[in-house]
PDB file of N, CA and C in Angstrom:
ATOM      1  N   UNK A   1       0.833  -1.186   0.000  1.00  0.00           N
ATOM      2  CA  UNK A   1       0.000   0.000   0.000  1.00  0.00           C
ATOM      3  C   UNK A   1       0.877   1.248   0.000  1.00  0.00           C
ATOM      4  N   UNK A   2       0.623   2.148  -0.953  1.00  0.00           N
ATOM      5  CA  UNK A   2       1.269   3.060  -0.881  1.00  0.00           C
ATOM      6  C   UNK A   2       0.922   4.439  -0.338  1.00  0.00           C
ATOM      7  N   UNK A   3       1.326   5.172   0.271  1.00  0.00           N
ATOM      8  CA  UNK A   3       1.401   6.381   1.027  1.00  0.00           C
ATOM      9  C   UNK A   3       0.784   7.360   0.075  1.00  0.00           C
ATOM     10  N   UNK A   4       0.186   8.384   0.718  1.00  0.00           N
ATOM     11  CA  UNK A   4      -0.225   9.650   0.060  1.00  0.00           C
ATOM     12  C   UNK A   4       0.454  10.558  -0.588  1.00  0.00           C
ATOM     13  N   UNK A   5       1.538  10.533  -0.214  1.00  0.00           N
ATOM     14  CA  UNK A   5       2.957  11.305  -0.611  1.00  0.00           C
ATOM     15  C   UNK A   5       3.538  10.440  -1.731  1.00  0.00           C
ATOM     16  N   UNK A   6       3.892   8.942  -1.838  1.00  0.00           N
ATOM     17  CA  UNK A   6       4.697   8.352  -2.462  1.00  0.00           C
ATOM     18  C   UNK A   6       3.416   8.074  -3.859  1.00  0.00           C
ATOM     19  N   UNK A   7       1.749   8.242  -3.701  1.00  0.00           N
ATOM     20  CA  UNK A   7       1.561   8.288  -5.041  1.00  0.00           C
ATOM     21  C   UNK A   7       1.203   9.829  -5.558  1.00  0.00           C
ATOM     22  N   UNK A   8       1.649  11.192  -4.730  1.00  0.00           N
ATOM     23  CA  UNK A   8       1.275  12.243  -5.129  1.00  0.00           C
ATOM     24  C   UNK A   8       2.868  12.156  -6.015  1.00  0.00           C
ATOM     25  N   UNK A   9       3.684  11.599  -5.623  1.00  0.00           N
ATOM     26  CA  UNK A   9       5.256  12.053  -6.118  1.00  0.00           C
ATOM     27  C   UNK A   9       5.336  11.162  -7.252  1.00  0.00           C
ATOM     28  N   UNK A  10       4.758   9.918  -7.386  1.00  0.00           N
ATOM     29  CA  UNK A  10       4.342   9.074  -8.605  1.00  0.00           C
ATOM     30  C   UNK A  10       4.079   9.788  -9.636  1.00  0.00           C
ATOM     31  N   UNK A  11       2.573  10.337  -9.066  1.00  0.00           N
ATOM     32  CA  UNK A  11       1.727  11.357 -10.098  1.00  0.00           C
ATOM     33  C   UNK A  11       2.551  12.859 -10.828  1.00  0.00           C
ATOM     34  N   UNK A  12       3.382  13.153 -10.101  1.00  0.00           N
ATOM     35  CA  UNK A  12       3.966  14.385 -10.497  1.00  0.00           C
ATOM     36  C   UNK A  12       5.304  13.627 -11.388  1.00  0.00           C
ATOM     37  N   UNK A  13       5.782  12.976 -10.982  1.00  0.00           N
ATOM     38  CA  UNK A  13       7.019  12.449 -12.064  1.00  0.00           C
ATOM     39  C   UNK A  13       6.637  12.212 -13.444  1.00  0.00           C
ATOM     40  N   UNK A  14       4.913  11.137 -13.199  1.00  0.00           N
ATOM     41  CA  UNK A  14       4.107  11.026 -14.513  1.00  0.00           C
ATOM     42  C   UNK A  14       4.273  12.291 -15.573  1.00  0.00           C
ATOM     43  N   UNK A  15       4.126  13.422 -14.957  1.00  0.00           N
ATOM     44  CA  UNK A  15       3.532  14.621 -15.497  1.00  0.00           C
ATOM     45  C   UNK A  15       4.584  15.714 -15.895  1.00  0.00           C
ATOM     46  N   UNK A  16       5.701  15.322 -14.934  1.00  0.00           N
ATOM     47  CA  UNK A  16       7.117  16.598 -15.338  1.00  0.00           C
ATOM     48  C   UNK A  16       8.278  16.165 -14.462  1.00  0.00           C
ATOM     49  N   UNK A  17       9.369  17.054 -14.567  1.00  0.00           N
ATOM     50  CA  UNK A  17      10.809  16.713 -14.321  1.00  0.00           C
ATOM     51  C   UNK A  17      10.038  17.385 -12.992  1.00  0.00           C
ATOM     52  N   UNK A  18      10.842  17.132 -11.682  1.00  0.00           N
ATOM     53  CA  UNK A  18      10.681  17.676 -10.826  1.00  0.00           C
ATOM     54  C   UNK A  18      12.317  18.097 -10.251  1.00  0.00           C
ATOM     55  N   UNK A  19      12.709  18.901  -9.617  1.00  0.00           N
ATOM     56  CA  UNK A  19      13.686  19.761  -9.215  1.00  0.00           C
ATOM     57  C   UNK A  19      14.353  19.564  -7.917  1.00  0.00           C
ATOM     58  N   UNK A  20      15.300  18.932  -7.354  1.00  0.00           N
ATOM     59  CA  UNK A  20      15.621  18.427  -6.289  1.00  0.00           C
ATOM     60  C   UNK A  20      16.614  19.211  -5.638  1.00  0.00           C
ATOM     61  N   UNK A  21      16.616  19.990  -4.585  1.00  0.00           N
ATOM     62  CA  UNK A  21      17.390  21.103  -4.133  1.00  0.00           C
ATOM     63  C   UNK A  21      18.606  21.129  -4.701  1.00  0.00           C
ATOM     64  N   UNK A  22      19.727  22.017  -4.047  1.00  0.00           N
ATOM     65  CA  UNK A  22      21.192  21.878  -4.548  1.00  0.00           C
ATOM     66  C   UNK A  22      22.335  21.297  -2.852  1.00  0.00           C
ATOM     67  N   UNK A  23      23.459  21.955  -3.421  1.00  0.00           N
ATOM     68  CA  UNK A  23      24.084  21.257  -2.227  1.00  0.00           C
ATOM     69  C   UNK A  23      24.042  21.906  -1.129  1.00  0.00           C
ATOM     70  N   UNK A  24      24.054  21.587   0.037  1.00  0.00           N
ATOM     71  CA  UNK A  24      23.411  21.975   1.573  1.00  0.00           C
ATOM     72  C   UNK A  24      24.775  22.440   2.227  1.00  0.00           C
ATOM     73  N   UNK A  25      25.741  21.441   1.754  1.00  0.00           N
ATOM     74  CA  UNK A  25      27.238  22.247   2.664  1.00  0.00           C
ATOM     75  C   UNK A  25      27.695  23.461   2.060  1.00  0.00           C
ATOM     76  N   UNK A  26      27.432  23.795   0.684  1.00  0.00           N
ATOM     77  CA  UNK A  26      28.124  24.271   0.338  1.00  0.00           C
ATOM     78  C   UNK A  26      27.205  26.404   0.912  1.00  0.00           C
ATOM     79  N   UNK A  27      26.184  25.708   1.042  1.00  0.00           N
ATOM     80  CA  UNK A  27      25.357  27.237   1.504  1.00  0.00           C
ATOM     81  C   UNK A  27      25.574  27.084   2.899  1.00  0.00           C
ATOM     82  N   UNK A  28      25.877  25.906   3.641  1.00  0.00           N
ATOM     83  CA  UNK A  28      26.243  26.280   5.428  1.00  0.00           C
ATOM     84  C   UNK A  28      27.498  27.040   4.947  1.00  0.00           C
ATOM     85  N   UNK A  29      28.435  26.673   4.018  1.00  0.00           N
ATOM     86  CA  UNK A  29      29.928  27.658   4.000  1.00  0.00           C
ATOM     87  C   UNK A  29      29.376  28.983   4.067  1.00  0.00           C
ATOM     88  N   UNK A  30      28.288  29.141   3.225  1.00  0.00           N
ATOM     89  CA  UNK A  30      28.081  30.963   3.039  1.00  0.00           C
ATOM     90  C   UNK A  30      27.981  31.556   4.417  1.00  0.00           C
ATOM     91  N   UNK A  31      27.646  30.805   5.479  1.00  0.00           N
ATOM     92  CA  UNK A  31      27.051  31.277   7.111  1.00  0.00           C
ATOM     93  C   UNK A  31      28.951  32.087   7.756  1.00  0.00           C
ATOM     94  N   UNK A  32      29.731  31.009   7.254  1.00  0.00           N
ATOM     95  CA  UNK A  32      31.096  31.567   7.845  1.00  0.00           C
ATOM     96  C   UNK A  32      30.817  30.952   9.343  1.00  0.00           C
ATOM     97  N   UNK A  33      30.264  30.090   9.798  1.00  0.00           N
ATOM     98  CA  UNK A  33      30.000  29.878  11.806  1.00  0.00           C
ATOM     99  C   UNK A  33      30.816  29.912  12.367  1.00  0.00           C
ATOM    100  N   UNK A  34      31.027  30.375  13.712  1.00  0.00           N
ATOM    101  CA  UNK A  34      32.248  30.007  14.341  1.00  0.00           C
ATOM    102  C   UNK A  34      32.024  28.261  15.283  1.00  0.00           C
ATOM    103  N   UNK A  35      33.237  28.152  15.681  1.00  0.00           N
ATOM    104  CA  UNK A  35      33.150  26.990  16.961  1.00  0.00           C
ATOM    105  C   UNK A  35      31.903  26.924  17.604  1.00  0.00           C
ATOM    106  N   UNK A  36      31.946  28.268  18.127  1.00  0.00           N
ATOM    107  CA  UNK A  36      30.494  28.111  19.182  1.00  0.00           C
ATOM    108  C   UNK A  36      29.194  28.085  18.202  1.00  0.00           C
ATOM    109  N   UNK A  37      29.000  28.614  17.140  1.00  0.00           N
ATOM    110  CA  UNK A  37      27.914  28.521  16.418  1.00  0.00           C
ATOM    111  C   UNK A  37      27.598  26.946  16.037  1.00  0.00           C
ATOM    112  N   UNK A  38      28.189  26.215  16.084  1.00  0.00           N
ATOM    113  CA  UNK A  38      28.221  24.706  15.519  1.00  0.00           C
ATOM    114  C   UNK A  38      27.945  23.690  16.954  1.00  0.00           C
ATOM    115  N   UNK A  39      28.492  24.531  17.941  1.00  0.00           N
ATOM    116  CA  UNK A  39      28.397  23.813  19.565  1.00  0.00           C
ATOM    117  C   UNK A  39      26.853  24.089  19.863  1.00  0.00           C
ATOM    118  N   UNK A  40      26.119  25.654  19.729  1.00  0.00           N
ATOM    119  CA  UNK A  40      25.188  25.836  20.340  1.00  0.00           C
ATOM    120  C   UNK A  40      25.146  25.736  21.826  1.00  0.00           C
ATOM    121  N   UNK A  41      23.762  25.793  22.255  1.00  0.00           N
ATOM    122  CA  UNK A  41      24.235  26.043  23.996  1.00  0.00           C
ATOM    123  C   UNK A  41      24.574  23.856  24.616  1.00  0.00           C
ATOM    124  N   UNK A  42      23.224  23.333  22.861  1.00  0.00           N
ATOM    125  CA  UNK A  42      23.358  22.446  23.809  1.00  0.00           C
ATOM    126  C   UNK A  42      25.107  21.397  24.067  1.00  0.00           C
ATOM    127  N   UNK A  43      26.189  21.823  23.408  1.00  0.00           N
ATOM    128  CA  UNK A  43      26.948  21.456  22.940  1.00  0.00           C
ATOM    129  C   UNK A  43      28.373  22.115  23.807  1.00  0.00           C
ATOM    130  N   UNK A  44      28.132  22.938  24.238  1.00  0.00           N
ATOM    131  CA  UNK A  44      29.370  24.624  24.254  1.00  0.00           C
ATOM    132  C   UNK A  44      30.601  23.476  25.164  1.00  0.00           C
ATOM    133  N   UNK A  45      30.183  22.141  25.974  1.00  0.00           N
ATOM    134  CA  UNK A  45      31.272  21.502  26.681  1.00  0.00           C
ATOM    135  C   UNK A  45      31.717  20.177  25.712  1.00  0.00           C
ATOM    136  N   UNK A  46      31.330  20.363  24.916  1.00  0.00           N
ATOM    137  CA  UNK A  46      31.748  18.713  24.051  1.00  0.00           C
ATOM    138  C   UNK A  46      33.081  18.769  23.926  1.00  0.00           C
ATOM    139  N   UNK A  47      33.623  17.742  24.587  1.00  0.00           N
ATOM    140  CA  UNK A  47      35.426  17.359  24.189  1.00  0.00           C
ATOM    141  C   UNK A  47      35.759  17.702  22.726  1.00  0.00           C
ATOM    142  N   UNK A  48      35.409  17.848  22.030  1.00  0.00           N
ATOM    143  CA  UNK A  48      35.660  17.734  20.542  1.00  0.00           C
ATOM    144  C   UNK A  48      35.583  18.616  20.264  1.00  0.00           C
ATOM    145  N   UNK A  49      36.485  19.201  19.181  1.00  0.00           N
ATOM    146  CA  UNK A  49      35.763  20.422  18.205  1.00  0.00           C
ATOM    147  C   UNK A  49      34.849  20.015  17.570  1.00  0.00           C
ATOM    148  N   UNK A  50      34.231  21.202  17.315  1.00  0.00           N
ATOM    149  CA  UNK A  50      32.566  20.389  16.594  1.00  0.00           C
ATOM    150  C   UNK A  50      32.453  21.196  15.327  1.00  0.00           C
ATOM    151  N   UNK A  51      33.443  22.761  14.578  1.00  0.00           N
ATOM    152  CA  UNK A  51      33.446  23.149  14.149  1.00  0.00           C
ATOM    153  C   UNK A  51      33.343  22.526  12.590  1.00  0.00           C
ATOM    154  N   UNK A  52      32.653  22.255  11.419  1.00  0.00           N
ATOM    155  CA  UNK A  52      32.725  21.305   9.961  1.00  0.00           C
ATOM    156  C   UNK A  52      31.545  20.153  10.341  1.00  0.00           C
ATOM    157  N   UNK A  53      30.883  20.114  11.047  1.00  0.00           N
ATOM    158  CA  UNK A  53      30.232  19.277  11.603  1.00  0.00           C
ATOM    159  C   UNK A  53      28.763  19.389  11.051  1.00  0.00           C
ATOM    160  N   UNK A  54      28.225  19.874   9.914  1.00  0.00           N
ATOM    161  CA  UNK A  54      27.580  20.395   9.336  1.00  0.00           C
ATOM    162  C   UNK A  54      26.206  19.471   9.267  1.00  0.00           C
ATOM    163  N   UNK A  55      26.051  18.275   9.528  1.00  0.00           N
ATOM    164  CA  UNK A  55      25.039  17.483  10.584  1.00  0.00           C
ATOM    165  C   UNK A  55      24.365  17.854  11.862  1.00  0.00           C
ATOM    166  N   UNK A  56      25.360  18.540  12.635  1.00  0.00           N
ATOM    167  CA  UNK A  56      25.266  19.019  13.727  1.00  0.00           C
ATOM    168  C   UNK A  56      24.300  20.531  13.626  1.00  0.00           C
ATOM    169  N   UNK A  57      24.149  20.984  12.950  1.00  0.00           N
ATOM    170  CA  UNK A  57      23.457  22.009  12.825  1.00  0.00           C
ATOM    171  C   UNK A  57      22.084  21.894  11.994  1.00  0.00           C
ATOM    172  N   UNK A  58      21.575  20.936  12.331  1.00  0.00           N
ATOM    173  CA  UNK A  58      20.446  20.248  12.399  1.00  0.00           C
ATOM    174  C   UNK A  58      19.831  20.438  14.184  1.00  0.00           C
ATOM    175  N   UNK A  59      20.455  20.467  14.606  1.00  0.00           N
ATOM    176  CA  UNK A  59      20.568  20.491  16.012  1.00  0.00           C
ATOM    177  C   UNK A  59      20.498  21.594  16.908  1.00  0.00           C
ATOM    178  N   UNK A  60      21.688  22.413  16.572  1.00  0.00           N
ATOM    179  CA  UNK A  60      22.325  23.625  17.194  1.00  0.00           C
ATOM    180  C   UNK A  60      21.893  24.713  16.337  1.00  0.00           C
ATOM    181  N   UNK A  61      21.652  24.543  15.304  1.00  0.00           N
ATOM    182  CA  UNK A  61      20.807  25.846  14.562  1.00  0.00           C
ATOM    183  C   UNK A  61      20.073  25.329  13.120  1.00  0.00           C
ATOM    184  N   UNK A  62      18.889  24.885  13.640  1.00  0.00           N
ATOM    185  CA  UNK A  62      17.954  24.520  13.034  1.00  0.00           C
ATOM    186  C   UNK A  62      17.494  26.043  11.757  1.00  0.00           C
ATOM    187  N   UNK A  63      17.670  27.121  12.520  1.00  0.00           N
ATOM    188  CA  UNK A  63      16.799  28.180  11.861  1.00  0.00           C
ATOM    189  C   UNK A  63      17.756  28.312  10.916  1.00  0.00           C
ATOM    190  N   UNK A  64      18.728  28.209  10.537  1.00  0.00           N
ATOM    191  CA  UNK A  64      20.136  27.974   9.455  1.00  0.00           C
ATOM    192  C   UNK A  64      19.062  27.098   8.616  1.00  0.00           C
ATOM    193  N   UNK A  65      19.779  25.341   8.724  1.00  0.00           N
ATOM    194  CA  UNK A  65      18.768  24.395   8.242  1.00  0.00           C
ATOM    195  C   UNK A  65      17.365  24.770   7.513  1.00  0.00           C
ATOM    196  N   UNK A  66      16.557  25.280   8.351  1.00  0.00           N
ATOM    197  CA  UNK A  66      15.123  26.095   7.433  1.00  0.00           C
ATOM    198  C   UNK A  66      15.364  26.811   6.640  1.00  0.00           C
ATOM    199  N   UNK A  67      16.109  27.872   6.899  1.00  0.00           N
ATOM    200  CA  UNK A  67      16.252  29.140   6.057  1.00  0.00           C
ATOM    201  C   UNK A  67      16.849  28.648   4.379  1.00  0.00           C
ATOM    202  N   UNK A  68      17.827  27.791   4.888  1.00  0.00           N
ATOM    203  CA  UNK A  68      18.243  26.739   3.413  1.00  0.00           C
ATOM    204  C   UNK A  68      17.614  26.526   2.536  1.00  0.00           C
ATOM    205  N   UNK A  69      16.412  24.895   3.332  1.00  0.00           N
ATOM    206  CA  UNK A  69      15.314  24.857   2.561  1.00  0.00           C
ATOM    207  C   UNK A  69      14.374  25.931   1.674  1.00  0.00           C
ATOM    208  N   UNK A  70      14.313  26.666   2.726  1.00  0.00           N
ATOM    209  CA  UNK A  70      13.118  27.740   2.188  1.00  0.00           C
ATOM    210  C   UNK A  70      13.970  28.221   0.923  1.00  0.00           C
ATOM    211  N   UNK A  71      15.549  28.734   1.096  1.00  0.00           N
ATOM    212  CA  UNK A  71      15.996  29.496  -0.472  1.00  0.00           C
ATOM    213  C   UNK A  71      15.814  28.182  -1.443  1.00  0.00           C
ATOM    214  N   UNK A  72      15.680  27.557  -1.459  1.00  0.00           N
ATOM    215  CA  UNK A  72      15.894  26.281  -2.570  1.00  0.00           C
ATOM    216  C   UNK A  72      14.346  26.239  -2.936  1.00  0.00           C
ATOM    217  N   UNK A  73      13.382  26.068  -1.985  1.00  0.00           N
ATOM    218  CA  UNK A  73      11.823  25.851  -2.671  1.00  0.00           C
ATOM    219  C   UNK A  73      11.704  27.663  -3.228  1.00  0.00           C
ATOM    220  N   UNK A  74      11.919  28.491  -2.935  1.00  0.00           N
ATOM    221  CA  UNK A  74      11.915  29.584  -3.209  1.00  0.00           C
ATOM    222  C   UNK A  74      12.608  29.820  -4.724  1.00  0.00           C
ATOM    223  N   UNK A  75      13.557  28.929  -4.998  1.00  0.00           N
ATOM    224  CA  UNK A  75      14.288  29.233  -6.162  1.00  0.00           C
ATOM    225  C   UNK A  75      13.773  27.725  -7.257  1.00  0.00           C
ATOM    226  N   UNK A  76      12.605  27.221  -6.526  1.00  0.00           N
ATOM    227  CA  UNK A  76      12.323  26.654  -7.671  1.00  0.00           C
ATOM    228  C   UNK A  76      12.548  24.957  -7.220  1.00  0.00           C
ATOM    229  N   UNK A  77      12.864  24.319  -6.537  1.00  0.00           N
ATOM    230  CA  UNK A  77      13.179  23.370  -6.163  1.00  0.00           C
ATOM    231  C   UNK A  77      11.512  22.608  -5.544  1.00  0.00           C
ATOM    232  N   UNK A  78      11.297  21.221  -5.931  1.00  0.00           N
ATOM    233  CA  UNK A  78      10.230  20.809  -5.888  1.00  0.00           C
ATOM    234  C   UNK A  78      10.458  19.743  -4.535  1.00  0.00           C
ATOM    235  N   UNK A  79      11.634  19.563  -4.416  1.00  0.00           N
ATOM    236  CA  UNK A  79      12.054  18.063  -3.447  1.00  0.00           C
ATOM    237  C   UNK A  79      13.176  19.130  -2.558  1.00  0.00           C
ATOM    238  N   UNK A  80      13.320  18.931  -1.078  1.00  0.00           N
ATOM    239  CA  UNK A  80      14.581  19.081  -0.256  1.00  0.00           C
ATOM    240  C   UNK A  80      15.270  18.204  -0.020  1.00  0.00           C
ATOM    241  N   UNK A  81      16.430  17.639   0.525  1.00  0.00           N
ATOM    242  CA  UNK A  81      17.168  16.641   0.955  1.00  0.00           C
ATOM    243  C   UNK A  81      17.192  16.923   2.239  1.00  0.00           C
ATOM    244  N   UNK A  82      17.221  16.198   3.065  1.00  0.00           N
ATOM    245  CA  UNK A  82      17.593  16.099   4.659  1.00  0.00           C
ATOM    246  C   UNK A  82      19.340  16.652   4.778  1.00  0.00           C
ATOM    247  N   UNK A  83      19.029  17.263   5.716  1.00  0.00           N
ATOM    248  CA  UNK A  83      20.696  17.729   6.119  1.00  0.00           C
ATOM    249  C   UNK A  83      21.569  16.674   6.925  1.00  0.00           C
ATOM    250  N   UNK A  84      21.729  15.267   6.058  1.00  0.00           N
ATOM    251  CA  UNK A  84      21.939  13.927   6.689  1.00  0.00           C
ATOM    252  C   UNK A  84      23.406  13.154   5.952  1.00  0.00           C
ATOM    253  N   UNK A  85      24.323  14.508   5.257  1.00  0.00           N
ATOM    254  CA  UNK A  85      25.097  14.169   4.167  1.00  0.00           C
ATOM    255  C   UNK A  85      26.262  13.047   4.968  1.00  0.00           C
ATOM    256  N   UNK A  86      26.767  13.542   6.324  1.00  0.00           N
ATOM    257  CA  UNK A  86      27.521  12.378   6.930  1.00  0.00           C
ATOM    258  C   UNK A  86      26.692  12.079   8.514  1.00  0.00           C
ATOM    259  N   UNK A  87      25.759  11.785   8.527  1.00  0.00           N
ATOM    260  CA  UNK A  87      25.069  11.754   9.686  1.00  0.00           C
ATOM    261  C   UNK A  87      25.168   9.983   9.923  1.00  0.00           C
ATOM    262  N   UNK A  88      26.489   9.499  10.237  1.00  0.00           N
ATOM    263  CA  UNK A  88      26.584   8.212  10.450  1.00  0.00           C
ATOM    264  C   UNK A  88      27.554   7.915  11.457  1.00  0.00           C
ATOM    265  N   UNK A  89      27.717   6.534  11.935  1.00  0.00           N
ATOM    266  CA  UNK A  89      28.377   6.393  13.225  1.00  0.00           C
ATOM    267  C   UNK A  89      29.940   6.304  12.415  1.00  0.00           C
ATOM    268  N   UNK A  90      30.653   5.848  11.715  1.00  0.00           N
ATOM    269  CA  UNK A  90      31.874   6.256  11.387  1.00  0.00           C
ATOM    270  C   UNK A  90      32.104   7.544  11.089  1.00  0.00           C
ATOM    271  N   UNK A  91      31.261   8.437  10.351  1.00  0.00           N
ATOM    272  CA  UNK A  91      31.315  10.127  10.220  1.00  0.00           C
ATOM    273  C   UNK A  91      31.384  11.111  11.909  1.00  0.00           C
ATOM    274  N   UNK A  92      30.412  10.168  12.612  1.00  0.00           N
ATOM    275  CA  UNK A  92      30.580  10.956  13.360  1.00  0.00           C
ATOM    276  C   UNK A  92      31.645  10.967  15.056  1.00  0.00           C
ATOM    277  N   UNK A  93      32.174   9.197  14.784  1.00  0.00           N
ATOM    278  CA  UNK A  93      33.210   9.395  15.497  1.00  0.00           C
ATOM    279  C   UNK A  93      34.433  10.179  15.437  1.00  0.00           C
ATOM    280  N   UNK A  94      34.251  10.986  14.483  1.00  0.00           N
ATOM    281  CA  UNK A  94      35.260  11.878  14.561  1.00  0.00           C
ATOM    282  C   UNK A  94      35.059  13.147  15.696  1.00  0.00           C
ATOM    283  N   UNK A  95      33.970  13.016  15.832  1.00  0.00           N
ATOM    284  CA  UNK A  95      33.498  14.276  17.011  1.00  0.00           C
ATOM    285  C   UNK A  95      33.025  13.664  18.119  1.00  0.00           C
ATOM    286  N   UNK A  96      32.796  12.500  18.647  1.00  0.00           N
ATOM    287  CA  UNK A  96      32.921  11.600  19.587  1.00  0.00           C
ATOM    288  C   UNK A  96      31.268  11.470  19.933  1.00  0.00           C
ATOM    289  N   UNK A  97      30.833  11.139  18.744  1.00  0.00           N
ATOM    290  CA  UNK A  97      29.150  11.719  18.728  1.00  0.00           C
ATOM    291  C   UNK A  97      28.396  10.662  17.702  1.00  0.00           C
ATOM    292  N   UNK A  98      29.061   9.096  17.874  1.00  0.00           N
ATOM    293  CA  UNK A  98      27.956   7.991  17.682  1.00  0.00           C
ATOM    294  C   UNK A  98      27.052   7.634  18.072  1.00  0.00           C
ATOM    295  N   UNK A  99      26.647   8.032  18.956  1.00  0.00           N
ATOM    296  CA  UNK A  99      25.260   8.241  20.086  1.00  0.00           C
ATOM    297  C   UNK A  99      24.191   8.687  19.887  1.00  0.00           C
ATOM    298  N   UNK A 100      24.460  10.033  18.772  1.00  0.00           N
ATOM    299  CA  UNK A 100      22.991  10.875  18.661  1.00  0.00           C
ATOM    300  C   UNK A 100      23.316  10.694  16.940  1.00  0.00           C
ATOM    301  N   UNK A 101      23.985   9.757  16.073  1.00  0.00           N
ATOM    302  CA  UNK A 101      22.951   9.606  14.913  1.00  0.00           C
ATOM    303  C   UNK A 101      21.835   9.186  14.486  1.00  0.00           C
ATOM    304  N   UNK A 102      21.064   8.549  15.551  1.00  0.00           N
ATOM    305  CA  UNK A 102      19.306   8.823  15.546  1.00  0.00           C
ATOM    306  C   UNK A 102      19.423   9.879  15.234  1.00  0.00           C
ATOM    307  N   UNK A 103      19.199  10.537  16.102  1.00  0.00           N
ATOM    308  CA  UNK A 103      18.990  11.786  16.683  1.00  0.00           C
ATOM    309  C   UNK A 103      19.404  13.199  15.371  1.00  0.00           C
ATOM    310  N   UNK A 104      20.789  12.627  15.050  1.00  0.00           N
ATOM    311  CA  UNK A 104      21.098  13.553  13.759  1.00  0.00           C
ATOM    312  C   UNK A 104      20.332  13.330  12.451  1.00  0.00           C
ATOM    313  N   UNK A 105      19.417  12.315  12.257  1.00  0.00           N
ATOM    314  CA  UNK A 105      18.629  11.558  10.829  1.00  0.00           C
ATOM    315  C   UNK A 105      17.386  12.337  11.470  1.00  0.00           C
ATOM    316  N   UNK A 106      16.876  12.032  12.738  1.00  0.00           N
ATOM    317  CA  UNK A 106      15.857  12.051  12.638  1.00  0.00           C
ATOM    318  C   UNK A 106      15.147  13.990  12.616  1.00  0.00           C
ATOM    319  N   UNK A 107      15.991  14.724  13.168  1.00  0.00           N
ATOM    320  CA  UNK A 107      16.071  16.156  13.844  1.00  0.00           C
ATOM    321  C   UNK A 107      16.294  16.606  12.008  1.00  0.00           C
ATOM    322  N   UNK A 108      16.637  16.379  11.665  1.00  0.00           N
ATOM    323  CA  UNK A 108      16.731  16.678   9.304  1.00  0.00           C
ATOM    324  C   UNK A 108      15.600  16.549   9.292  1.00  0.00           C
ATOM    325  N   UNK A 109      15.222  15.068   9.005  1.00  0.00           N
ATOM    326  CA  UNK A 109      13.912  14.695   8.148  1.00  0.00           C
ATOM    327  C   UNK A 109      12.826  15.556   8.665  1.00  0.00           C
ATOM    328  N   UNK A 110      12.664  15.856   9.939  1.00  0.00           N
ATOM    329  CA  UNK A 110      11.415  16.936  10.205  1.00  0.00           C
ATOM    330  C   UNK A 110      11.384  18.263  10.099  1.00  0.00           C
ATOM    331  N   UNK A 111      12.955  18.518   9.499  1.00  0.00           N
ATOM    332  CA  UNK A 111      13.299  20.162   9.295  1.00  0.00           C
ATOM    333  C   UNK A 111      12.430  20.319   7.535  1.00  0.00           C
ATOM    334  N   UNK A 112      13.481  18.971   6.750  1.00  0.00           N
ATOM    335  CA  UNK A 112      12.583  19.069   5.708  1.00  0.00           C
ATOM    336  C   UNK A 112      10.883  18.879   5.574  1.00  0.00           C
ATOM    337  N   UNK A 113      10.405  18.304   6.230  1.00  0.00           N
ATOM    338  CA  UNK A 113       9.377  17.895   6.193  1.00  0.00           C
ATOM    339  C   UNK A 113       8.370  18.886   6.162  1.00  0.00           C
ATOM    340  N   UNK A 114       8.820  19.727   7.082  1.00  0.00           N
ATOM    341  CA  UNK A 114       7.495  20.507   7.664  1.00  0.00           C
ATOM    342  C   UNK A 114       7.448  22.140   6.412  1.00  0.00           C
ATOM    343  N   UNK A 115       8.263  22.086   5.440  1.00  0.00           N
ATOM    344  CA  UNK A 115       8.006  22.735   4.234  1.00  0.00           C
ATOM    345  C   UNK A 115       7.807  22.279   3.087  1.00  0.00           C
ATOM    346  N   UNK A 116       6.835  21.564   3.022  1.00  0.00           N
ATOM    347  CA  UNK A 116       6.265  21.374   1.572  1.00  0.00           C
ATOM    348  C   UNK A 116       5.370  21.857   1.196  1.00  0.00           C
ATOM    349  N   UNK A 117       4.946  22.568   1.416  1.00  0.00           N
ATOM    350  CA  UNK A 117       3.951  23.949   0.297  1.00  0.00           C
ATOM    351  C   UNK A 117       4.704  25.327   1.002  1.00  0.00           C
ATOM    352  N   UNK A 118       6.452  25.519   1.073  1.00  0.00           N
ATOM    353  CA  UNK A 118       6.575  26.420   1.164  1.00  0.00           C
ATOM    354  C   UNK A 118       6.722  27.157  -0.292  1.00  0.00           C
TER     355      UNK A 118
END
């Protein structure tokens, strides 16, 4: 049985090319963040630098994350991608943060989610 979404996205492929955002790291570069911008409050003691961590700000600054989405449906984009590009337990032992990739998949998918008729 298929979902409401998976035969509205059926129906629209039927009918035209549809437009799938662009790349997500490369517009967190435009932000310039510092250390602490990437730590956030909930973060500011993590052993690790957390600075490139661009998963992490799914988290620590969600309103970044939105604002993304929104320029991409704004410029024409029919589909977002989740901000989930290394959101995995080898990606993220580098920041000592295999623990919350739930947490990093799941904190995306509802950033994208909640703009589709933006």
């Amino acid at each position: 049985m298929q979902s409401d979404r998976t035969a509205e996205l059926r129906s629209l492929l039927e009918r035209r090319i549809l437009i799938l955002d662009g790349a997500m790291g490369t517009m967190i570069q435009t932000y310039k963040l510092s250390e602490a911008q990437f730590r956030g409050e909930r973060f500011k003691d993590w052993p690790h630098d957390l600075r490139g961590n661009n998963d992490l700000l799914s988290l620590t600054q969600p309103q970044i994350i939105d604002g993304i989405h929104r320029q991409y449906l704004e410029a024409g984009a029919d589909i977002v991608e989740t901000n989930t590009f290394n959101a995995n337990a080898p990606s993220m032992a580098d920041y000592g943060m295999e623990a919350l990739v739930y947490e990093l998949n799941f904190a995306p998918a509802q950033l994208a989610a909640r703009r589709p008729d933006a």
